[in-house]
Protein backbone atom coordinates (compact mmCIF):
# COMPACT_ATOMS: atom_id res chain seq x y z
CA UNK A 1 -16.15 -1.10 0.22
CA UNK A 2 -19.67 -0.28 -0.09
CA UNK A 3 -21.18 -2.86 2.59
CA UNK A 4 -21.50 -1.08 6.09
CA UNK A 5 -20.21 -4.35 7.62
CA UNK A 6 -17.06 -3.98 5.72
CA UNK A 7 -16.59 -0.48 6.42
CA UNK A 8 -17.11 -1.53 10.21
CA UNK A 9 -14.86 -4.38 9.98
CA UNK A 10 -12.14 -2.07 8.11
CA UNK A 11 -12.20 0.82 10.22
CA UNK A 12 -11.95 -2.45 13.74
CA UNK A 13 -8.55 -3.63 11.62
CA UNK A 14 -6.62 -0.11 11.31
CA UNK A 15 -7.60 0.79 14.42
CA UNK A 16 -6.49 -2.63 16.16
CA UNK A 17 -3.37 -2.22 13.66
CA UNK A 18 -2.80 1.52 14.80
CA UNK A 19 -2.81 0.47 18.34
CA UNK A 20 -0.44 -2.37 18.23
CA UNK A 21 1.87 -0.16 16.27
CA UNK A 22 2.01 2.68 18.72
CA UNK A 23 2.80 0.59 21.29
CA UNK A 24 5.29 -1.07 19.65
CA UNK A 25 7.36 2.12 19.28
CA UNK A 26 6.71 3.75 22.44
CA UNK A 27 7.35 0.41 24.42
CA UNK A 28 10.53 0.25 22.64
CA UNK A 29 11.46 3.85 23.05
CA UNK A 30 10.65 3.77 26.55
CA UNK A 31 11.23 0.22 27.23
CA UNK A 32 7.97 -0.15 29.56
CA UNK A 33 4.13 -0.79 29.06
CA UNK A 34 2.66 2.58 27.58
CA UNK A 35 -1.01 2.56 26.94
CA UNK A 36 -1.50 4.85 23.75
CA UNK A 37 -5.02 6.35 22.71
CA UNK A 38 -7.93 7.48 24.55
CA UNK A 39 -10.39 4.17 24.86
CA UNK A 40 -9.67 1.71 27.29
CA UNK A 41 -9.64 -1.02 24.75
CA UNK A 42 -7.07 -1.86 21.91
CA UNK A 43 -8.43 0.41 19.23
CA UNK A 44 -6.91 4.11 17.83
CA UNK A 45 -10.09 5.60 16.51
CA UNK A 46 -8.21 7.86 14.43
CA UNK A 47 -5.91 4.66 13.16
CA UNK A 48 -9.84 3.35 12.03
CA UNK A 49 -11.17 6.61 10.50
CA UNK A 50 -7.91 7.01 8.66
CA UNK A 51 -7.98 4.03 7.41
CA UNK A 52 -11.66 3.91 6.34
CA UNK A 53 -10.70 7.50 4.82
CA UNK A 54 -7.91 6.10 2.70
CA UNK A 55 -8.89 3.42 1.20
CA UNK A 56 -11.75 5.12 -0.23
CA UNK A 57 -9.76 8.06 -1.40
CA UNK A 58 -7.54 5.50 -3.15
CA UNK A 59 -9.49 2.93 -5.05
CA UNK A 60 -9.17 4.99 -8.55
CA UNK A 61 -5.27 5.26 -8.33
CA UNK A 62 -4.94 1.82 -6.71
CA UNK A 63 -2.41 1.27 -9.94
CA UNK A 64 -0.26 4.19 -9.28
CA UNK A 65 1.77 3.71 -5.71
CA UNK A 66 3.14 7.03 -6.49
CA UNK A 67 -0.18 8.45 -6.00
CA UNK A 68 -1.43 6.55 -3.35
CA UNK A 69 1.59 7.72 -1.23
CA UNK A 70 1.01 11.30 -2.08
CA UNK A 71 -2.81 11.13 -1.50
CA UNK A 72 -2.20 9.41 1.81
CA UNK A 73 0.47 11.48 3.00
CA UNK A 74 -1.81 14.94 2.07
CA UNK A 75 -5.32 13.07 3.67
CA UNK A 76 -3.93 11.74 7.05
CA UNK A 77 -2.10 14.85 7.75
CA UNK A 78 -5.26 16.80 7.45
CA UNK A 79 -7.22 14.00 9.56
CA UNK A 80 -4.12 14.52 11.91
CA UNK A 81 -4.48 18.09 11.98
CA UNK A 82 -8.00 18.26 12.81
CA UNK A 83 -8.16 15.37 15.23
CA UNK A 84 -5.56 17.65 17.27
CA UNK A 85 -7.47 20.31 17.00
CA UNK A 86 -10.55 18.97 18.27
CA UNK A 87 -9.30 16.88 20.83
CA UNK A 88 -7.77 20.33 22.19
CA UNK A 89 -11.01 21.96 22.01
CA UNK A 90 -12.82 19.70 23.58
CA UNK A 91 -10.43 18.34 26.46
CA UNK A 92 -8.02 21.29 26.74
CA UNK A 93 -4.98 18.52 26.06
CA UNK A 94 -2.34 17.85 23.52
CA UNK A 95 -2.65 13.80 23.28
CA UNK A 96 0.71 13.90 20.98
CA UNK A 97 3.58 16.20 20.06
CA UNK A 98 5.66 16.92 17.42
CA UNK A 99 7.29 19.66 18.79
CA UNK A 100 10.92 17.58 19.07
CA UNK A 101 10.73 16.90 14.92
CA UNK A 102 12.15 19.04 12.27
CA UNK A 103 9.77 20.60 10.07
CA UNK A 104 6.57 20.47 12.46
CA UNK A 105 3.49 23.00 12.79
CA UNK A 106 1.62 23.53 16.19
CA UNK A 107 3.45 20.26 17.01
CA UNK A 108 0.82 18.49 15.73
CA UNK A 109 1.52 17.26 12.36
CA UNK A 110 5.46 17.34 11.18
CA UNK A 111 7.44 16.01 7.76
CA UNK A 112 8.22 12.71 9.31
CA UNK A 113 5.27 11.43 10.37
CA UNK A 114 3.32 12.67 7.11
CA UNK A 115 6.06 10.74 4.95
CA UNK A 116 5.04 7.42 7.55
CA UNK A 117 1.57 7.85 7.05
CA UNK A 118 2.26 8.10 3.15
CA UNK A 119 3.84 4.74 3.82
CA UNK A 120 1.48 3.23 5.81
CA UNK A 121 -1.05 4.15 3.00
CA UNK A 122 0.94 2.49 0.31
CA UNK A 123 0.93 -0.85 3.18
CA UNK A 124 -2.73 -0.92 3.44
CA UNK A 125 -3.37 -0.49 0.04
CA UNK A 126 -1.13 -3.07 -1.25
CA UNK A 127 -1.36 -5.63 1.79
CA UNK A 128 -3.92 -5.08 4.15
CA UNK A 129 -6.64 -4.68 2.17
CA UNK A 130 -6.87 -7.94 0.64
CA UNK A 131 -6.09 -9.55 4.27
CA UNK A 132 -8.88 -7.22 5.60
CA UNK A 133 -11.44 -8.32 2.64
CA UNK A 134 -10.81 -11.61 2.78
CA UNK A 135 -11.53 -11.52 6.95
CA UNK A 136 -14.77 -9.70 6.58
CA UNK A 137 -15.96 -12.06 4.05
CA UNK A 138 -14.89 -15.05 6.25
CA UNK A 139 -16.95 -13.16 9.85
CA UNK A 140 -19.86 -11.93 7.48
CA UNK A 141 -20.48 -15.96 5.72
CA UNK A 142 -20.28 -17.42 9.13
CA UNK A 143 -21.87 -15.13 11.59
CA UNK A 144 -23.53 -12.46 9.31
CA UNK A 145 -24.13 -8.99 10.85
CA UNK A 146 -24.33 -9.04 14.50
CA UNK A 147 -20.27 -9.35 15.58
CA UNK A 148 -20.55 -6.03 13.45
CA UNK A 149 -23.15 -4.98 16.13
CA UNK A 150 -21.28 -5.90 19.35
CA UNK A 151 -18.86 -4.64 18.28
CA UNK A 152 -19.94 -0.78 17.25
CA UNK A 153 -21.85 -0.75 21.21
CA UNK A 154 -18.80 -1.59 22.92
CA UNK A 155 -16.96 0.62 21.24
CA UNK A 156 -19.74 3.53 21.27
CA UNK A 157 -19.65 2.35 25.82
CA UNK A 158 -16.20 2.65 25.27
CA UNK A 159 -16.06 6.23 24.32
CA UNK A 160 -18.62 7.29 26.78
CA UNK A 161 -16.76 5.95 29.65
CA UNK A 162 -13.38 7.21 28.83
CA UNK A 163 -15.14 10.66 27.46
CA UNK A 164 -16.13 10.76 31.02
CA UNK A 165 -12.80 10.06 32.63
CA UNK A 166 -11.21 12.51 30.68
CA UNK A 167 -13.75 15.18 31.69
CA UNK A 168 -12.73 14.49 35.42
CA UNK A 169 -9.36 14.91 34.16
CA UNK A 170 -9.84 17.87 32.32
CA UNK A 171 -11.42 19.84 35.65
CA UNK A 172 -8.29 18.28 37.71
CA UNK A 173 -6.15 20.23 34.82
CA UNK A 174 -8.00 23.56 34.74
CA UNK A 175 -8.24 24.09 38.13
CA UNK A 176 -3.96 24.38 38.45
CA UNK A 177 -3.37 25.44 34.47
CA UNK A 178 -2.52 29.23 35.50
CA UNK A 179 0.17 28.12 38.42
CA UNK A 180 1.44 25.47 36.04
CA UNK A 181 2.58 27.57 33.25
CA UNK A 182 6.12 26.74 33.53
CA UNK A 183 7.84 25.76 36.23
CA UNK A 184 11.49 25.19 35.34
CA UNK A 185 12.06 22.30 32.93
CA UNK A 186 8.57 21.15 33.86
CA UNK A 187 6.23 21.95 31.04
CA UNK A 188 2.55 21.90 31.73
CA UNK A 189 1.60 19.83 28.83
CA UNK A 190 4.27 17.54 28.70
CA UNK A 191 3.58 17.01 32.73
CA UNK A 192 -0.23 16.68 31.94
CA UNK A 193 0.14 13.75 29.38
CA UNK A 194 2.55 12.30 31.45
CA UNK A 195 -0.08 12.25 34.64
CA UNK A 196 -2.90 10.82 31.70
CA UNK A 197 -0.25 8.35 30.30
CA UNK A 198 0.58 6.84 34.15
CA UNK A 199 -3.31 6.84 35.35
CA UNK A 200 -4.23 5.04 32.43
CA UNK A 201 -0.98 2.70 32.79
CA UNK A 202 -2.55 1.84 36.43
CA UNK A 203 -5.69 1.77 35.59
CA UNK A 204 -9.36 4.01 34.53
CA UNK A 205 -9.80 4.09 37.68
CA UNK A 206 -6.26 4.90 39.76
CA UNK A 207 -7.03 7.66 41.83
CA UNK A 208 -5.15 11.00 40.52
CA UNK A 209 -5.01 12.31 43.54
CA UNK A 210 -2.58 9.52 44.45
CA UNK A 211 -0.27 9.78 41.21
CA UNK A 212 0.16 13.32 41.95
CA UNK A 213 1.30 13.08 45.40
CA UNK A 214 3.84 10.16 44.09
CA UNK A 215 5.02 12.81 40.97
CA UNK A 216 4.60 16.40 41.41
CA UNK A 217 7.28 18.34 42.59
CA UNK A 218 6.46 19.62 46.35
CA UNK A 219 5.22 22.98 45.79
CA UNK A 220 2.60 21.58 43.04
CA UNK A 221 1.26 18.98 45.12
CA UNK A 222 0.56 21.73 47.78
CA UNK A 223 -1.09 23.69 44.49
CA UNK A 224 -2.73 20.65 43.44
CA UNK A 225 -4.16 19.94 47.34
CA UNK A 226 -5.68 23.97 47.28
CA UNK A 227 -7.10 23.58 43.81
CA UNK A 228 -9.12 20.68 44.96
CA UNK A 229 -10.57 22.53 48.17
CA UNK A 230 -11.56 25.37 45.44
């Protein structure tokens, strides 16, 4: 785990993995495409730091499962935490919530999903990292460092353009926050994620102006069509 193109090609496999598996669930649950994450692409950064994160953490207790569960339970609850916390800070948005789950705090981290991510440790431990090993070893032999390259620049233009896209999003948000504090059973946040979910289900580039007009209730679409003159 010392080799930068392992640690490159490790944190590409949890994220791809973290992807696939959120959209598993929520496609289930809501039985309909639902893009998950904030790149365009098929990566969960926070899937890819975790994963980086854990495996290091866990390489001198690889013998104990009991430990590695505990360990990754404690870590990815605390990367949880802060990646909420940031994310708010920086874009104003909640991008998940726990708020439905016994046992939660802020929303953002609850019982259930620490005990799944104390699973999921144990998984990559015991499973994926040999798979993920054996991969890098196979891409470094044959091709040596630059797939490592390519792939770190699309996924640094990546961020940038869906940083970006958020931003937009973020002003759209502010500007109608204070009239959208509650408006019956339509919670601000939940609405907001929704409108983020279905623009990115369209595409980077629907226009929001359109999927509000098609959503909003009447009285917020005339709110949302003065906060844009503003």
């Amino acid at each position: 785990m010392n080799h930068f193109h392992t640690v490159v090609f490790t944190f590409a496999f949890c994220a791809l993995v973290g992807w696939l598996y959120e959209m598993l669930v929520y496609c289930t649950r809501e039985r309909r495409l639902v893009p998950r994450g904030f790149l365009v692409g098929p990566f969960l950064p926070l899937y890819g730091f975790g994963g980086v994160i854990l495996i290091y953490a866990t390489q001198g207790v690889a013998d104990s499962p009991l430990a590695v569960f505990l360990i990754g339970m404690a870590v990815a609850t605390l990367c949880e935490y802060l990646a909420a916390s940031l994310l708010e800070v920086i874009f104003k948005m909640s991008w998940w919530d726990y708020n439905d789950m016994r046992f939660n705090y802020k929303g953002v981290i609850a019982l259930l999903p620490s005990l799944v991510w104390g699973a999921a440790t144990m998984l990559g431990v015991y499973a994926f990292w040999p798979i993920i090993h054996n991969l890098d070893a196979v891409v470094y032999n044959n091709w040596g460092i630059m797939p490592y390259i390519v792939f770190l620049v699309l996924l640094v233009a990546d961020a940038t353009f869906s940083a970006i896209h958020v931003a937009a999003f973020r002003t759209y948000a502010r500007r109608v926050k204070k009239s959208w504090k509650k408006d019956g059973e339509l919670d601000t946040a939940k609405y907001m994620r929704f409108l983020y979910r279905e623009m990115r289900a369209h595409s980077p580039f629907y226009s929001l102006r359109k999927l509000v007009l098609t959503t909003a209730p009447e009285h917020l679409k005339e709110l949302w069509e003065k906060a844009r003159k503003k």
